[in-house]
N, C-alpha and C. Protein backbone atom coordinates (compact mmCIF):
# COMPACT_ATOMS: atom_id res chain seq x y z
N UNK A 1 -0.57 -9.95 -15.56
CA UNK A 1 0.04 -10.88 -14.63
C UNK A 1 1.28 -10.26 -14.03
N UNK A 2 1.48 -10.71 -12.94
CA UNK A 2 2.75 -9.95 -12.06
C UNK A 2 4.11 -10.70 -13.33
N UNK A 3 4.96 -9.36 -13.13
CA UNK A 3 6.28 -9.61 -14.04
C UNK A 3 5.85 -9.14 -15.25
N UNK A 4 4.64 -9.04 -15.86
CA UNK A 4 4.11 -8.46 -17.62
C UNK A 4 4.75 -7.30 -17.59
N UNK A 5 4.44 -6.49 -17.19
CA UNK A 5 4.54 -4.76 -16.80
C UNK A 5 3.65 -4.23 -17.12
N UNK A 6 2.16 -4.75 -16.96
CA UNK A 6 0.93 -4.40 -17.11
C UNK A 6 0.78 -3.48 -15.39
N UNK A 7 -0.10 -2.62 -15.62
CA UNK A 7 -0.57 -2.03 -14.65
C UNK A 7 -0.92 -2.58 -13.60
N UNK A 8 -0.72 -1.89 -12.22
CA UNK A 8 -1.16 -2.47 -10.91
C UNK A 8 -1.83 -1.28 -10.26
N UNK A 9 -2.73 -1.56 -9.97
CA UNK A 9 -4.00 -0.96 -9.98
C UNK A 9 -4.15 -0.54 -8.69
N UNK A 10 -3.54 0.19 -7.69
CA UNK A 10 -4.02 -0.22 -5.75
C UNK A 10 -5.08 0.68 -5.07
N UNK A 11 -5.35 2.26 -5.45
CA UNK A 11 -6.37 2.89 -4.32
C UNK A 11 -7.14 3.10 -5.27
N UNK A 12 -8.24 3.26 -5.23
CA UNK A 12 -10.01 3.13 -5.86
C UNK A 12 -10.96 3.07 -5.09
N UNK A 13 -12.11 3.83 -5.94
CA UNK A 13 -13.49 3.24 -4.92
C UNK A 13 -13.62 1.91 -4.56
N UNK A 14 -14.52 1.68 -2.78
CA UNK A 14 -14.59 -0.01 -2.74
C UNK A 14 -15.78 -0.40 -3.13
N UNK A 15 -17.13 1.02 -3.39
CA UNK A 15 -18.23 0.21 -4.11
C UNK A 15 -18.64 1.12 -5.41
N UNK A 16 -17.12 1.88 -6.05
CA UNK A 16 -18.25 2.35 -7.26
C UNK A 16 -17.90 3.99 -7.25
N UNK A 17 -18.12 4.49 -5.68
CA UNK A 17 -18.39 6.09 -5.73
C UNK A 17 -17.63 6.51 -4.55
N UNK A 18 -17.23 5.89 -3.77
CA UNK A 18 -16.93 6.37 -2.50
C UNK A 18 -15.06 6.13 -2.31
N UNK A 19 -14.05 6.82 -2.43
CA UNK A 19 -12.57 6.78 -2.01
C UNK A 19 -12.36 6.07 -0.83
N UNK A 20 -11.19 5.01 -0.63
CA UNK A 20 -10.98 4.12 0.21
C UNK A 20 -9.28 4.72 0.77
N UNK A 21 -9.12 4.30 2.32
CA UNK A 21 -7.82 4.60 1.96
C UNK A 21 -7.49 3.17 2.06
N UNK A 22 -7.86 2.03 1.90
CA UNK A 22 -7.64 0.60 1.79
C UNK A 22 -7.04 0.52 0.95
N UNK A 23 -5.35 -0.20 1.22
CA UNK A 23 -4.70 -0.57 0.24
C UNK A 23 -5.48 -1.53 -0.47
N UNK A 24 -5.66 -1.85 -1.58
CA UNK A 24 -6.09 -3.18 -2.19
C UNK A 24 -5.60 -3.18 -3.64
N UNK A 25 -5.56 -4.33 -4.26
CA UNK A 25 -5.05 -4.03 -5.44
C UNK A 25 -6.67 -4.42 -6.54
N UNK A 26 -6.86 -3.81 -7.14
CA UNK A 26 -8.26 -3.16 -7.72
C UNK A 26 -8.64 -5.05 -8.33
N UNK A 27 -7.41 -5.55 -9.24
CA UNK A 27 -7.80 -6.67 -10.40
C UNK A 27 -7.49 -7.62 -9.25
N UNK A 28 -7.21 -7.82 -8.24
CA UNK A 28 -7.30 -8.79 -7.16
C UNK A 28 -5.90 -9.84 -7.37
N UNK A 29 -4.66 -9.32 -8.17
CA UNK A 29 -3.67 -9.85 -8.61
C UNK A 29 -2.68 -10.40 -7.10
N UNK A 30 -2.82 -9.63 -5.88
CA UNK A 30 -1.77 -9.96 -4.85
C UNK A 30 -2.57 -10.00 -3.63
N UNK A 31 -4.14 -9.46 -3.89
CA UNK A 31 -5.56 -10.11 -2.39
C UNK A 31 -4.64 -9.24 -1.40
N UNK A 32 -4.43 -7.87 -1.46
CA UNK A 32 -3.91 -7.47 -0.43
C UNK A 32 -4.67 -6.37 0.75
N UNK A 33 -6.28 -6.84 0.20
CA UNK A 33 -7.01 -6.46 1.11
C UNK A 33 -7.91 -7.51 2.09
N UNK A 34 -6.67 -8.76 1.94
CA UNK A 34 -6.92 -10.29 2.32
C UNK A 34 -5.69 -10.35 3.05
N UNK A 35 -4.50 -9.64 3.13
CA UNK A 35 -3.01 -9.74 2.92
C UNK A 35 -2.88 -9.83 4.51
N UNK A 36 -1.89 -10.95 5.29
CA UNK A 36 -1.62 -10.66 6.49
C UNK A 36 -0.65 -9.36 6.07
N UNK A 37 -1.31 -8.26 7.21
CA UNK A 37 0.24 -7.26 7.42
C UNK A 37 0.89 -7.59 8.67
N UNK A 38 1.93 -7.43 8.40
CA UNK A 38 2.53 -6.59 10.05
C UNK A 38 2.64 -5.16 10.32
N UNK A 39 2.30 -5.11 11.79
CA UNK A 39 2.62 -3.87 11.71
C UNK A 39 3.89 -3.50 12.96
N UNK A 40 4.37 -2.51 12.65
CA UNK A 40 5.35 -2.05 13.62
C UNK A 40 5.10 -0.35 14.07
N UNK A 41 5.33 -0.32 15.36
CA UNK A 41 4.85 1.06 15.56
C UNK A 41 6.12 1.57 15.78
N UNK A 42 6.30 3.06 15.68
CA UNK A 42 7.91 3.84 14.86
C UNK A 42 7.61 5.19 15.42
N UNK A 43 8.36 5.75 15.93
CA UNK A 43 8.64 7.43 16.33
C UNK A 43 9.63 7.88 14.81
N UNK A 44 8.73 9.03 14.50
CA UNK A 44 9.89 9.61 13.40
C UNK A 44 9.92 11.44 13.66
N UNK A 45 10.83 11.60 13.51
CA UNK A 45 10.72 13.34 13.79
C UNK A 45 10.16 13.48 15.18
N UNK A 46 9.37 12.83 15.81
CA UNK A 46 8.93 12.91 17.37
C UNK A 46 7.59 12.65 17.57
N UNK A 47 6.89 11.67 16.04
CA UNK A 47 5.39 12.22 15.86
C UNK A 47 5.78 10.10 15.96
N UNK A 48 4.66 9.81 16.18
CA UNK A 48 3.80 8.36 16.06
C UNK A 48 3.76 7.97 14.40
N UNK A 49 4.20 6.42 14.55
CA UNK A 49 3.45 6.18 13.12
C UNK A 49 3.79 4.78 13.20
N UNK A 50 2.66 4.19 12.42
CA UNK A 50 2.56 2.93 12.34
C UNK A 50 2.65 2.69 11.29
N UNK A 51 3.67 1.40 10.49
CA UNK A 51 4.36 0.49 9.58
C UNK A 51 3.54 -0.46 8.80
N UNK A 52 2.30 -0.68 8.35
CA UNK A 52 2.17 -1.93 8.06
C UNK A 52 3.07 -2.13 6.63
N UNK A 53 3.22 -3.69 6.56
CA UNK A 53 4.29 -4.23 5.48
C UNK A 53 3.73 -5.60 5.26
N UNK A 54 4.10 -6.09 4.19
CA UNK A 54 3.28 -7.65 3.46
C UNK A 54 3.97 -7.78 2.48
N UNK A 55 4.47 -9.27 2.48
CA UNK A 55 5.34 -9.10 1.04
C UNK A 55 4.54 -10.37 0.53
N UNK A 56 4.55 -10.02 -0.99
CA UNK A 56 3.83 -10.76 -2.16
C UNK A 56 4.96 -12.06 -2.10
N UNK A 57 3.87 -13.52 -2.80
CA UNK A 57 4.52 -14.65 -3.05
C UNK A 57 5.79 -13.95 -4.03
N UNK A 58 5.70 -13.76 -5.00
CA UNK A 58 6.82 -12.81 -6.25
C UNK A 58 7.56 -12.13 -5.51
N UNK A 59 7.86 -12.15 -4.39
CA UNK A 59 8.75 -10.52 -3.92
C UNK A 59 8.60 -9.57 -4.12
N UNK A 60 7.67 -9.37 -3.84
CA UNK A 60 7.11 -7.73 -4.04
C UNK A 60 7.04 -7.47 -2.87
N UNK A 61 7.22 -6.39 -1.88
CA UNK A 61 6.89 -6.01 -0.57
C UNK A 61 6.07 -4.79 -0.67
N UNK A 62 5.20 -4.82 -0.10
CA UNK A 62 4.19 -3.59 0.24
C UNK A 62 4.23 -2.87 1.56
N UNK A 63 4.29 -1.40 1.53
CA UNK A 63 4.34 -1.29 3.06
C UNK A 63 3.48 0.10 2.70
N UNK A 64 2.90 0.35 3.96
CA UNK A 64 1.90 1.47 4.22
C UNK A 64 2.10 2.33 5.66
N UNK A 65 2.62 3.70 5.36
CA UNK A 65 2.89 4.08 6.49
C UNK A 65 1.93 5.17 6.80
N UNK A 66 1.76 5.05 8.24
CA UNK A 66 0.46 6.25 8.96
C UNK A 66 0.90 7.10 9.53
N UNK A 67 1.85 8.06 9.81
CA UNK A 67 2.39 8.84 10.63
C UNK A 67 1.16 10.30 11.01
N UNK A 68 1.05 10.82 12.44
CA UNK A 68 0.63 11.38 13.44
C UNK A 68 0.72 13.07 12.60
N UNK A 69 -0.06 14.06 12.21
CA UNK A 69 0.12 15.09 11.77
C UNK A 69 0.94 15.92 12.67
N UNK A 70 1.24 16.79 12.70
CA UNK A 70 1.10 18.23 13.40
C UNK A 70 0.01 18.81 13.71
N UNK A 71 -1.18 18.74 12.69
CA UNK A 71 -2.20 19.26 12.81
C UNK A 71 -3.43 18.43 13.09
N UNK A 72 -4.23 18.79 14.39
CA UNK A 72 -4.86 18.07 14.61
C UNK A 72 -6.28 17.37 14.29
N UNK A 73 -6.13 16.06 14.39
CA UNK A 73 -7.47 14.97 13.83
C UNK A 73 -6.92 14.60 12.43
N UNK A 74 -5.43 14.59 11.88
CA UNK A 74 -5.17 14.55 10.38
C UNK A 74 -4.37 13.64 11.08
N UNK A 75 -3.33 13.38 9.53
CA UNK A 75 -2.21 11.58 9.15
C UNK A 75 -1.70 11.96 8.21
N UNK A 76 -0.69 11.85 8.25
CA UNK A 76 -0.38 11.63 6.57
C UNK A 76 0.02 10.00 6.16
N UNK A 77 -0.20 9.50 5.27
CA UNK A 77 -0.20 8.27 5.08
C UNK A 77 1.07 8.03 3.76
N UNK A 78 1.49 6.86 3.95
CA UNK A 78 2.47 6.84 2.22
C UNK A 78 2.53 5.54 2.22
N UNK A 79 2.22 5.17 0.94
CA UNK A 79 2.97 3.83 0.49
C UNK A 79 3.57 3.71 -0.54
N UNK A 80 4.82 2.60 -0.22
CA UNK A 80 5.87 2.16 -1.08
C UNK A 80 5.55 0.83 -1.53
N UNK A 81 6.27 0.49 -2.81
CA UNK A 81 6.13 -0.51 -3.32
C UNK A 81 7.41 -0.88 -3.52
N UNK A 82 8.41 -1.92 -2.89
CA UNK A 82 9.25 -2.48 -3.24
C UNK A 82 9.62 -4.09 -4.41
N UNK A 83 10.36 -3.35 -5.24
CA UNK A 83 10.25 -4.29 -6.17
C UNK A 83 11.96 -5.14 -5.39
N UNK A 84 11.80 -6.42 -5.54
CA UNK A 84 12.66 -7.09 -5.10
C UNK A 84 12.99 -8.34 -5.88
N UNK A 85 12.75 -7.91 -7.26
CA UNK A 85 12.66 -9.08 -8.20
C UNK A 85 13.66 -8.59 -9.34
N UNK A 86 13.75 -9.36 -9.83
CA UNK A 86 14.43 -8.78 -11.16
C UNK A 86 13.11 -8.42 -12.04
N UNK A 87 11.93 -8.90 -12.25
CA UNK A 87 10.95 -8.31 -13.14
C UNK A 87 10.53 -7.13 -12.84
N UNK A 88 9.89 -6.93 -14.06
CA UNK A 88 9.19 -5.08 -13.96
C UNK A 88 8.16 -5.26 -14.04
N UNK A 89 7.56 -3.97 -12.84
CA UNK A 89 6.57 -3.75 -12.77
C UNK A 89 5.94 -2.32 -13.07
N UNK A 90 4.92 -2.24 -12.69
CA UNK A 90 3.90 -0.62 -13.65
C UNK A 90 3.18 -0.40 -12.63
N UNK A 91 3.30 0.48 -11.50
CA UNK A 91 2.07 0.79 -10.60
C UNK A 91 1.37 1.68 -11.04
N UNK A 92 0.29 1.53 -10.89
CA UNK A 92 -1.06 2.77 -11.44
C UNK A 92 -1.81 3.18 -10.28
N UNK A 93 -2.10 4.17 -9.73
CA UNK A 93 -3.09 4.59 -9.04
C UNK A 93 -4.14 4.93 -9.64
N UNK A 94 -5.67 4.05 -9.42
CA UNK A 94 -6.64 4.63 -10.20
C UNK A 94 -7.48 5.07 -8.83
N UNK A 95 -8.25 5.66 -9.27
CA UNK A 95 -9.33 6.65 -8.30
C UNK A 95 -10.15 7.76 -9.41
């Protein structure tokens, strides 16, 4: 449960065998492949990138960023997990 400091589970296969880059959270604890995002589009260094962000009922904020390679037909992607609570949390990446 959010606040335990049990694991949070977010990139994984979506049927089994195949890598997603869909944020989602695996045990379905925050539905954030249900999640309104916003998104905001952002110049950084001079390259494109788009913001999405969603914050959990708990205060948790999620954000996922897409920024424009150098090299072309690529992205590099990152996400943060902001904890904005006083509880602790445990992120896990499984894959």
């Amino acid at each position: 449960a959010p606040g335990s400091g049990e694991a949070l589970p977010l990139l994984g296969p979506v049927d089994g065998e195949r890598g997603s880059f869909l944020l989602r959270d695996v045990e379905d604890r925050y539905g954030l492949d249900r999640a309104h995002w916003e998104i905001e589009e952002q110049v950084a260094d001079g390259r494109p990138r788009l913001v999405f962000s969603t914050r959990a009922s708990d205060g948790r904020r999620f954000v996922r960023t897409v920024t424009k390679s150098d090299l072309p037909h690529t992205f590099e992607m990152s996400i943060e997990i902001v904890n904005e609570t006083e509880q602790r949390v445990r992120i896990v990446f499984a894959g």
